[in-house]
PDB file of N, CA and C in Angstrom:
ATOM      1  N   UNK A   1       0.823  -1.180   0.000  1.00  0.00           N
ATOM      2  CA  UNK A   1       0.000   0.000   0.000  1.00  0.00           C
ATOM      3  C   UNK A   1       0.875   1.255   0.000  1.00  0.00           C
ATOM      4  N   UNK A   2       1.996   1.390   1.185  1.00  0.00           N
ATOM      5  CA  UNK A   2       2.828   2.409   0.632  1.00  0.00           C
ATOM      6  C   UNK A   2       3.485   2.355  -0.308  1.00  0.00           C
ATOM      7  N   UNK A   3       3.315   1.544  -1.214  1.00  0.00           N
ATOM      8  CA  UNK A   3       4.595   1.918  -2.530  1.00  0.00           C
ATOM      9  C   UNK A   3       3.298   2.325  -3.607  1.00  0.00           C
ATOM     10  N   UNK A   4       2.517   2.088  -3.690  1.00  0.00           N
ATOM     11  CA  UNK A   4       1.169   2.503  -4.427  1.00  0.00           C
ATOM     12  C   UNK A   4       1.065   4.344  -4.475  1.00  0.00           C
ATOM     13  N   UNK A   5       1.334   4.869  -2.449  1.00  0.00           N
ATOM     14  CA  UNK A   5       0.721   5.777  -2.301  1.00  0.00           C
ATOM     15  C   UNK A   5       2.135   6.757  -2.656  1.00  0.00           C
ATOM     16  N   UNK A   6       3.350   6.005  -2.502  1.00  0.00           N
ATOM     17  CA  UNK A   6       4.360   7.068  -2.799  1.00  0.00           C
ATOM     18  C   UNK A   6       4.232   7.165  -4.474  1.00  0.00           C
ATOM     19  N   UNK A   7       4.024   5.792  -5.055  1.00  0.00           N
ATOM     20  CA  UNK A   7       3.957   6.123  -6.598  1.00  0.00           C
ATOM     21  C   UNK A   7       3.428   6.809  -7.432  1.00  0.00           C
ATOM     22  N   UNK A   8       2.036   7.469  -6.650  1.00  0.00           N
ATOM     23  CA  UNK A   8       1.536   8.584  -6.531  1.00  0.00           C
ATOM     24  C   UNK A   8       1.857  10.100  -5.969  1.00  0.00           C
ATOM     25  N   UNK A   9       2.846   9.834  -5.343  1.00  0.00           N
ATOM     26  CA  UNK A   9       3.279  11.063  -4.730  1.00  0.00           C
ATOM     27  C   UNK A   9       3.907  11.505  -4.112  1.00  0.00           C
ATOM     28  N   UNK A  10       3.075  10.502  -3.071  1.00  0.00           N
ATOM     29  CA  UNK A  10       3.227  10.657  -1.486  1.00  0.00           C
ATOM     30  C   UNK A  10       4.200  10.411  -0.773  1.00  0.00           C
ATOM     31  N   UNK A  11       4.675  11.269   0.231  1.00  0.00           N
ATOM     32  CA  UNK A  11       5.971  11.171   0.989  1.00  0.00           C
ATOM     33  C   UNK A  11       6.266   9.631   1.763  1.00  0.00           C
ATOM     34  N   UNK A  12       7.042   9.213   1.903  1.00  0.00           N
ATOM     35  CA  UNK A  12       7.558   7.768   2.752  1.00  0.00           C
ATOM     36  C   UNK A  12       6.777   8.148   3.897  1.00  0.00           C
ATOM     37  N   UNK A  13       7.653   8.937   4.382  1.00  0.00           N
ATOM     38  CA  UNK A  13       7.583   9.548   5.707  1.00  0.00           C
ATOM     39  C   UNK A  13       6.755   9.782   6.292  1.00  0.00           C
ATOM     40  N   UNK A  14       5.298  10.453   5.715  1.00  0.00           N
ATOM     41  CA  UNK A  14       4.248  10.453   6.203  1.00  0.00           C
ATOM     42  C   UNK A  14       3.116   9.527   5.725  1.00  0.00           C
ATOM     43  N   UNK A  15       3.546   8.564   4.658  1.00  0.00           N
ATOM     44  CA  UNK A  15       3.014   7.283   4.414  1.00  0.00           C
ATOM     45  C   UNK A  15       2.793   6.735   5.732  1.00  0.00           C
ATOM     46  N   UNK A  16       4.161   6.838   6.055  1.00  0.00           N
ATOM     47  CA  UNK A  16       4.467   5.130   7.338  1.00  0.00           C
ATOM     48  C   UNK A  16       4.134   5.863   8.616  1.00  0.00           C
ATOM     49  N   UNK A  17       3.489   7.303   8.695  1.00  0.00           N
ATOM     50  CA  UNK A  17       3.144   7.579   9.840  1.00  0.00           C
ATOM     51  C   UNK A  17       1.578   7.393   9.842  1.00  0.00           C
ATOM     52  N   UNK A  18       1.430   7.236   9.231  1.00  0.00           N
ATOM     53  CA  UNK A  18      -0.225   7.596   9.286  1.00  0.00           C
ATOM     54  C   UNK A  18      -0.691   6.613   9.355  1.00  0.00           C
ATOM     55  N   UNK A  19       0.091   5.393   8.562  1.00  0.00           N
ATOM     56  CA  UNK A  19      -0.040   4.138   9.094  1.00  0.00           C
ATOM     57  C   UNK A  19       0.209   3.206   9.524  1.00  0.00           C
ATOM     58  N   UNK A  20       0.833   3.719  10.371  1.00  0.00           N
ATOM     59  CA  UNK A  20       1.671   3.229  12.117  1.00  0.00           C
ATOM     60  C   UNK A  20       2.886   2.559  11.546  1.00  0.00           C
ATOM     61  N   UNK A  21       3.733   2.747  10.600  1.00  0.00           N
ATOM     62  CA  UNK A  21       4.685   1.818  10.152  1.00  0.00           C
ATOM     63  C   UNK A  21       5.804   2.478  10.611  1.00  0.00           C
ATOM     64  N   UNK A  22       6.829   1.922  11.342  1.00  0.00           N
ATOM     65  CA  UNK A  22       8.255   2.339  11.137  1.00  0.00           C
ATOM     66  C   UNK A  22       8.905   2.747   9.901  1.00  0.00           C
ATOM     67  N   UNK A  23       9.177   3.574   9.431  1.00  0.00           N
ATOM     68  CA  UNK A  23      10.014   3.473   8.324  1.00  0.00           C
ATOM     69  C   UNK A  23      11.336   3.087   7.940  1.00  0.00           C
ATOM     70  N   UNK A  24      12.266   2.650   9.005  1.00  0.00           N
ATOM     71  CA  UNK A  24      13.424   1.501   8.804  1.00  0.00           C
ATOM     72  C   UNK A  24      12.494   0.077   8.592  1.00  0.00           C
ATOM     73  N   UNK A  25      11.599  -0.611   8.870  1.00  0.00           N
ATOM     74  CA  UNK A  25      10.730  -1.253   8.490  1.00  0.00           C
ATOM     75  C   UNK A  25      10.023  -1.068   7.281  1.00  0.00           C
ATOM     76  N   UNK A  26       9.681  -0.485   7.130  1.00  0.00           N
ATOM     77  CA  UNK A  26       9.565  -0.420   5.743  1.00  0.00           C
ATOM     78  C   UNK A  26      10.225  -0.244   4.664  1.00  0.00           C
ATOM     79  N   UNK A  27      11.518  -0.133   4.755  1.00  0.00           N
ATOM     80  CA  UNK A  27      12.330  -0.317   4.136  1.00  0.00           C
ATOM     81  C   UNK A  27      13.332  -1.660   4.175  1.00  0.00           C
ATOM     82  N   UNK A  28      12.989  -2.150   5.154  1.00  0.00           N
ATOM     83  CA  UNK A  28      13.696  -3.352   5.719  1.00  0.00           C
ATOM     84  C   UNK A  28      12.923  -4.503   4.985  1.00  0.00           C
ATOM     85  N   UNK A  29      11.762  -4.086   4.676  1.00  0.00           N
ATOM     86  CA  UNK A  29      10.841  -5.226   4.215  1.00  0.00           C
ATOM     87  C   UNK A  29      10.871  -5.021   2.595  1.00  0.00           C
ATOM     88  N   UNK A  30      11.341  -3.917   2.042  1.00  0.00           N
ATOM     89  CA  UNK A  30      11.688  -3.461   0.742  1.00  0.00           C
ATOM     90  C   UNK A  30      12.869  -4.440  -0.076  1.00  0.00           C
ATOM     91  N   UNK A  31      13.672  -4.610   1.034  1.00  0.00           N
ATOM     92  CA  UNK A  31      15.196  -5.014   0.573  1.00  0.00           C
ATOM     93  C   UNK A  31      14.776  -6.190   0.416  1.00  0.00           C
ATOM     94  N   UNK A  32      13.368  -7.224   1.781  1.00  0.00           N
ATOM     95  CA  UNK A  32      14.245  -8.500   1.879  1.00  0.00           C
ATOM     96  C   UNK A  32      13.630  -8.998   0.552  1.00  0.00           C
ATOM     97  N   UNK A  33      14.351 -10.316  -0.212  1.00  0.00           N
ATOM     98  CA  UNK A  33      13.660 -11.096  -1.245  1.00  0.00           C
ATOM     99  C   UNK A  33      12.892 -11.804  -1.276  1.00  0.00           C
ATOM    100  N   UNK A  34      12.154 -11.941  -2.564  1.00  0.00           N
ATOM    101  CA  UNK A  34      10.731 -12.420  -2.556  1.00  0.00           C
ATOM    102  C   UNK A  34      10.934 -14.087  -2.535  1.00  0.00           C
ATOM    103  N   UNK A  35       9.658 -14.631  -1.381  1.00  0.00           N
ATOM    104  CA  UNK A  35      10.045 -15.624  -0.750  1.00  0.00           C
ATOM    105  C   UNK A  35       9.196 -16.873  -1.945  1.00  0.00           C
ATOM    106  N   UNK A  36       9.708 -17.924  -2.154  1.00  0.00           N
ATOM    107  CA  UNK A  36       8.549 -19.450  -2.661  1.00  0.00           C
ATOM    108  C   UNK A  36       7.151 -18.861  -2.462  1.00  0.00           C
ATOM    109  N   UNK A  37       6.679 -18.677  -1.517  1.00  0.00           N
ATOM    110  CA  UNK A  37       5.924 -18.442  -0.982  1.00  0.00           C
ATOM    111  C   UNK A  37       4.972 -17.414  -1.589  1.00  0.00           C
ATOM    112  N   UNK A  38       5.344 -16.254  -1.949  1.00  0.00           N
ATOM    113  CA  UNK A  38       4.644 -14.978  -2.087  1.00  0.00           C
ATOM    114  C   UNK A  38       4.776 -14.590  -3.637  1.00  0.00           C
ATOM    115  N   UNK A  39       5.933 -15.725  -4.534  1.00  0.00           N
ATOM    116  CA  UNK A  39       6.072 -15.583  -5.706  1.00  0.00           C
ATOM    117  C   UNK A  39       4.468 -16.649  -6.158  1.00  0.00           C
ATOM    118  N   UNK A  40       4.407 -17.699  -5.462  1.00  0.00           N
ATOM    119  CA  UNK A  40       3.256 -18.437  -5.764  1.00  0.00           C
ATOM    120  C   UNK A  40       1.944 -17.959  -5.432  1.00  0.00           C
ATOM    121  N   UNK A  41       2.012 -16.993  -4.335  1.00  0.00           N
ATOM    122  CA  UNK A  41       0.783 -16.321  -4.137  1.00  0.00           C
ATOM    123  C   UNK A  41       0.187 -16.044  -5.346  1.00  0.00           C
ATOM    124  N   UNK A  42       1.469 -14.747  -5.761  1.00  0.00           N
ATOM    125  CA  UNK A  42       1.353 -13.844  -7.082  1.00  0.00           C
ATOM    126  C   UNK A  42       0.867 -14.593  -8.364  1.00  0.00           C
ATOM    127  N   UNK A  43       1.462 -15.720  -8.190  1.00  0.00           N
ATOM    128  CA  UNK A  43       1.190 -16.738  -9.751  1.00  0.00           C
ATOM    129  C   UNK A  43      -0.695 -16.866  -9.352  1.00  0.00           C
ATOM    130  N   UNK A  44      -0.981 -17.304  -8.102  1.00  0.00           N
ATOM    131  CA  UNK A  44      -2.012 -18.100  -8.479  1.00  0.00           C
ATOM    132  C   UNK A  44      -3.098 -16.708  -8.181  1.00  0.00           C
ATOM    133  N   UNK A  45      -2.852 -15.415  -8.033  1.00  0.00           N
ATOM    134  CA  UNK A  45      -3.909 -14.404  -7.881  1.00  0.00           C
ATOM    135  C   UNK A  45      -4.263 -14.202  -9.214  1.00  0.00           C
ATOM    136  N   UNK A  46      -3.215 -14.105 -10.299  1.00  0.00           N
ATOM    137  CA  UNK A  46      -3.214 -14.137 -11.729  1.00  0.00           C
ATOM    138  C   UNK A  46      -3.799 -14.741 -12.612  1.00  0.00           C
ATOM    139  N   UNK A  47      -3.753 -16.084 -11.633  1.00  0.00           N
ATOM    140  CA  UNK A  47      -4.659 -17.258 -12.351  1.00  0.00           C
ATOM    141  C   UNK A  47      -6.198 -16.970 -11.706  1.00  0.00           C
ATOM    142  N   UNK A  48      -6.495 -16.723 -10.978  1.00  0.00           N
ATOM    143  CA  UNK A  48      -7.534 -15.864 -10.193  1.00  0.00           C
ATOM    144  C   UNK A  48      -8.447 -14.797 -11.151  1.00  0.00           C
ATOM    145  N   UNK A  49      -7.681 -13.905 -11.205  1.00  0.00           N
ATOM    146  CA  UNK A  49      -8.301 -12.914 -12.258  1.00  0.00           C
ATOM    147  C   UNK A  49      -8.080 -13.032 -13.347  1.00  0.00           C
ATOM    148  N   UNK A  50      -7.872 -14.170 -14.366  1.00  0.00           N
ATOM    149  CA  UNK A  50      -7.774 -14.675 -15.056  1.00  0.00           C
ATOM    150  C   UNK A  50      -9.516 -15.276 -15.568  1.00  0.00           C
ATOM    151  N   UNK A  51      -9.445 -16.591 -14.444  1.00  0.00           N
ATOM    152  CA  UNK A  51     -10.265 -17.236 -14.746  1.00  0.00           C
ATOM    153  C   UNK A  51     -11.738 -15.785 -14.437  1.00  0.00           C
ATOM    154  N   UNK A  52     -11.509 -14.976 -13.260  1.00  0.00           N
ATOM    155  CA  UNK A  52     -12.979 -13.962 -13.103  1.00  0.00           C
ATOM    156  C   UNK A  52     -13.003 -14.058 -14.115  1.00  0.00           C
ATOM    157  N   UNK A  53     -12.193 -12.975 -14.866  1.00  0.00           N
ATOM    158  CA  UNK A  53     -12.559 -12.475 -16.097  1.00  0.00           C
ATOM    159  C   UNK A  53     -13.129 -12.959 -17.440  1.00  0.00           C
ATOM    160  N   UNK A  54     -12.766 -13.936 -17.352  1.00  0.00           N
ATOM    161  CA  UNK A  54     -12.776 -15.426 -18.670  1.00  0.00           C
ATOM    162  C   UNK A  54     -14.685 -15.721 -18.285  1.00  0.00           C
ATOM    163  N   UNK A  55     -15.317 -15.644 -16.978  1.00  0.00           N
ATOM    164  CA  UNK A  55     -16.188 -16.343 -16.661  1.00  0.00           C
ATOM    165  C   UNK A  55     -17.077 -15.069 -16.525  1.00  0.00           C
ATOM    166  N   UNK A  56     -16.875 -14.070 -16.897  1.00  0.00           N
ATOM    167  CA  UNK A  56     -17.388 -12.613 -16.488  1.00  0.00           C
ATOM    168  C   UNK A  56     -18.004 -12.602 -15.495  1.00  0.00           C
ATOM    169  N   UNK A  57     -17.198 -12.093 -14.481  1.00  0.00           N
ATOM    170  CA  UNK A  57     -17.422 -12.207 -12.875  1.00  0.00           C
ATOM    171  C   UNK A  57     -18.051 -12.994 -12.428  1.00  0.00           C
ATOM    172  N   UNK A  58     -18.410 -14.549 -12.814  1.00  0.00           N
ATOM    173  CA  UNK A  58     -19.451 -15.552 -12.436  1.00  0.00           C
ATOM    174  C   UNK A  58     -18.184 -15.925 -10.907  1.00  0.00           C
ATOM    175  N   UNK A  59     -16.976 -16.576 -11.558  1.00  0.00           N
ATOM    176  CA  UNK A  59     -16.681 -17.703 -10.769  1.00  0.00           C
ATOM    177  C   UNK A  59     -14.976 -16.410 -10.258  1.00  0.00           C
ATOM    178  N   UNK A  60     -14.443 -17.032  -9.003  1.00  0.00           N
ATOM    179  CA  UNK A  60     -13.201 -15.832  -8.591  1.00  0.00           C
ATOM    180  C   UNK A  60     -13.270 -15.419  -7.754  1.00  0.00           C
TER     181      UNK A  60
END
């Protein structure tokens, strides 16, 4: 969500205040690499809005 709201604009700084985030934390979580885990998330959300779309918002 903050990389959305800075990509828009918005300062780090008062990103991660407003929503309670540390900002060495949030940057800490920037660096680390993307895990098995969260790369497969990504695959199968894809396949997700994939199939919505294919089924026009029936099934998803």
């Amino acid at each position: 969500m903050i990389d959305s709201l800075v990509a828009a604009g918005a300062p780090v700084d008062r990103c991660c205040r407003i929503l309670g985030v540390a900002r060495q934390n949030y940057y800490k979580a920037k660096r680390r690499p993307t895990t098995p885990t969260q790369l497969r998330r990504e695959w199968l959300t894809g396949l997700i809005r994939e199939v919505h779309v294919a089924s026009r918002g029936t099934y998803g």
